[in-house]
C-alpha atoms as a PDB file:
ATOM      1  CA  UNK A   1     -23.453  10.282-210.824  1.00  0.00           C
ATOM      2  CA  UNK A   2     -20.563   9.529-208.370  1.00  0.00           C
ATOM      3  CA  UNK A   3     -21.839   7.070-205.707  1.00  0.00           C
ATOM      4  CA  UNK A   4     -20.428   6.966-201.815  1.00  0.00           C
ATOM      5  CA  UNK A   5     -18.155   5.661-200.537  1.00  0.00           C
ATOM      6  CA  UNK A   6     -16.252   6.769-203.693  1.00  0.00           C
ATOM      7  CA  UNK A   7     -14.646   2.965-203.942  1.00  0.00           C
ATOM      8  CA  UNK A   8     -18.232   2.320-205.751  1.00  0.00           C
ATOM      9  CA  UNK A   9     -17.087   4.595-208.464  1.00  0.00           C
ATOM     10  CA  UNK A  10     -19.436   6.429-210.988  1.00  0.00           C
ATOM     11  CA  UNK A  11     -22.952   5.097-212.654  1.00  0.00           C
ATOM     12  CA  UNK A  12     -25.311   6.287-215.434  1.00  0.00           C
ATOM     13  CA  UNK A  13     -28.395   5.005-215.780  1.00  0.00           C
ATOM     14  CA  UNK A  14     -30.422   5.614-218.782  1.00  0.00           C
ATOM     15  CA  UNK A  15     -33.756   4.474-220.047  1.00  0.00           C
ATOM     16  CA  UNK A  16     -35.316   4.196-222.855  1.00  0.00           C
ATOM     17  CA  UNK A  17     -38.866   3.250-224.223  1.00  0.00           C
ATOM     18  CA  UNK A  18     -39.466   0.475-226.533  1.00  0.00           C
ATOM     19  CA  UNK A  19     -42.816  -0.932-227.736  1.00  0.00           C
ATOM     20  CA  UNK A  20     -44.627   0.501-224.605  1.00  0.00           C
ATOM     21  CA  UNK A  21     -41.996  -1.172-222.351  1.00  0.00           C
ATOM     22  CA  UNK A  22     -39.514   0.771-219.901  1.00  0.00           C
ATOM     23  CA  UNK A  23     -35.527  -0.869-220.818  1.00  0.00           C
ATOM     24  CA  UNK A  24     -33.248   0.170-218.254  1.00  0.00           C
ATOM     25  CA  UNK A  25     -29.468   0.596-218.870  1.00  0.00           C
ATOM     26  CA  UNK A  26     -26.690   0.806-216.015  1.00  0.00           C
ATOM     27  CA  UNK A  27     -23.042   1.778-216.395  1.00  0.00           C
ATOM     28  CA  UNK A  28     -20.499   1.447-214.101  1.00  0.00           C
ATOM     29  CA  UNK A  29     -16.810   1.597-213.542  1.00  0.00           C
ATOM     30  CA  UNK A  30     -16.255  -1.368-211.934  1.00  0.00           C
ATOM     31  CA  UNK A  31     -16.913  -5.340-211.342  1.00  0.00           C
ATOM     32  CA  UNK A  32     -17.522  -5.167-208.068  1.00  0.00           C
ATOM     33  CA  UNK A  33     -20.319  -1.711-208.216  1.00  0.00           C
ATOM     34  CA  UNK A  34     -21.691  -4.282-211.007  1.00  0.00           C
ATOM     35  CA  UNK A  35     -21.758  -7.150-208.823  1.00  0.00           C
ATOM     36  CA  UNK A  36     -23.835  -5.262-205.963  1.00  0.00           C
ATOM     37  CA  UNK A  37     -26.022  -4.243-208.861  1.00  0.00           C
ATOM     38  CA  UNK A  38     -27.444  -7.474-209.917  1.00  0.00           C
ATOM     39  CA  UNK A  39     -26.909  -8.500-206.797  1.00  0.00           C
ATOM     40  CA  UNK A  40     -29.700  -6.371-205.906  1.00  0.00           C
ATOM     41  CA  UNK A  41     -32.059  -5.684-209.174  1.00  0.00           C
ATOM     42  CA  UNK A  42     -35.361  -7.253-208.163  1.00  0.00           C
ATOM     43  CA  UNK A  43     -35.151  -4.979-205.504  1.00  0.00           C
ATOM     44  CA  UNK A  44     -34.296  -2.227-207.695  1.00  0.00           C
ATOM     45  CA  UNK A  45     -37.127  -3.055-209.957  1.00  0.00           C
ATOM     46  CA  UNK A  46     -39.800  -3.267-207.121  1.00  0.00           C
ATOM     47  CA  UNK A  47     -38.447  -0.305-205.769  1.00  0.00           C
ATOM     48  CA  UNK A  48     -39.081   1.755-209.516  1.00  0.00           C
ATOM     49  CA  UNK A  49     -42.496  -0.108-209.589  1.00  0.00           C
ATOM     50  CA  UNK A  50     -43.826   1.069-206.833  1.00  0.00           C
ATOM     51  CA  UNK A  51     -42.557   4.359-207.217  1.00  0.00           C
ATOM     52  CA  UNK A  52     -44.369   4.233-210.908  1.00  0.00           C
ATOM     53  CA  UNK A  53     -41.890   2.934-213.312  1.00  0.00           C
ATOM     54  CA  UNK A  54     -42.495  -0.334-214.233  1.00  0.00           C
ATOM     55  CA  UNK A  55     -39.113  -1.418-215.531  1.00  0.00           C
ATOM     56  CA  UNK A  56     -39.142  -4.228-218.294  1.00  0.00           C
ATOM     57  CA  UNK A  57     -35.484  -5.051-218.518  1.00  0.00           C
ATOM     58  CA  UNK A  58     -32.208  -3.799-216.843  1.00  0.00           C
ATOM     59  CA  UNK A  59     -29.106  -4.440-218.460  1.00  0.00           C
ATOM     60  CA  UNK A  60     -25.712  -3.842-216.388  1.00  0.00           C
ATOM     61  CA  UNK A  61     -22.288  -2.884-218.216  1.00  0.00           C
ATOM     62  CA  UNK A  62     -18.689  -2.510-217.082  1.00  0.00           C
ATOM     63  CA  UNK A  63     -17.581   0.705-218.981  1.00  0.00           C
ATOM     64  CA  UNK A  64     -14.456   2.708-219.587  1.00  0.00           C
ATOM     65  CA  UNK A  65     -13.305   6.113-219.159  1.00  0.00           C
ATOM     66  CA  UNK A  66     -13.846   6.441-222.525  1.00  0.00           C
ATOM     67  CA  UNK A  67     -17.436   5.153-222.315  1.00  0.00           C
ATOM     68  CA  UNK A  68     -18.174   7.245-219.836  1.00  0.00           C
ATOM     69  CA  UNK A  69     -17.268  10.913-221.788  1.00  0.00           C
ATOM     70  CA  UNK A  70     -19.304   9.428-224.665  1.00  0.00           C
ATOM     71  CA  UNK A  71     -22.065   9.017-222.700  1.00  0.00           C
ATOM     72  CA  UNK A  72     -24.654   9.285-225.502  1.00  0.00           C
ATOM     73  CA  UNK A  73     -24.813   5.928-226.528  1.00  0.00           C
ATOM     74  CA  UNK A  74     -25.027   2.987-223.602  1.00  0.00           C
ATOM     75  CA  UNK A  75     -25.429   0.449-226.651  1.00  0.00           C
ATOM     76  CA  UNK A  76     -22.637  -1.966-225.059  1.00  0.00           C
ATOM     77  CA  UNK A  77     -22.335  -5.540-225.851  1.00  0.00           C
ATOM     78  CA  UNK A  78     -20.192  -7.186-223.225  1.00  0.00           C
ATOM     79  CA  UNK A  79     -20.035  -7.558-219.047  1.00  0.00           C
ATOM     80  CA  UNK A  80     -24.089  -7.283-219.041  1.00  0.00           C
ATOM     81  CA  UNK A  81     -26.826  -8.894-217.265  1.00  0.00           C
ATOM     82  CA  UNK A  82     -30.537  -8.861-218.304  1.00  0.00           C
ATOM     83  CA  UNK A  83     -32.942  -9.350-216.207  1.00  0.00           C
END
């Protein structure tokens, strides 16, 4: 999804479920869409919860062009934050 103004770049979000338990990842195309992110994930999570998704964990990643056409796997391992 491309996000306005277009300076925030693209973001995928994909979930997954794990032992009963909602895992949330985010990628982005940039520090600073990453920043406002986890900035703002409690209210992110509250937001899912009371819409019905009770989210267990979000990570956030920084991701590449590349990344981004390979979309299939989000399994990153650097520029994340659990929460």
């Amino acid at each position: 999804m491309k996000l306005k103004p277009e300076i925030l770049g693209e973001l995928m979000l994909k979930m997954e479920m794990e032992k009963g338990s909602i895992l949330a990842k985010i990628m982005v195309d940039n520090y600073r869409t990453k920043e406002i992110i986890e900035a703002n994930l409690y209210q992110l999570k509250e937001d899912m919860r009371e819409n019905g998704l009770d989210i267990k964990t979000f990570e956030v990643f920084v991701g590449t062009n590349e990344d981004f056409e390979r979309e299939g796997d989000l399994d990153f391992n650097s520029n994340k934050k659990t929460e």
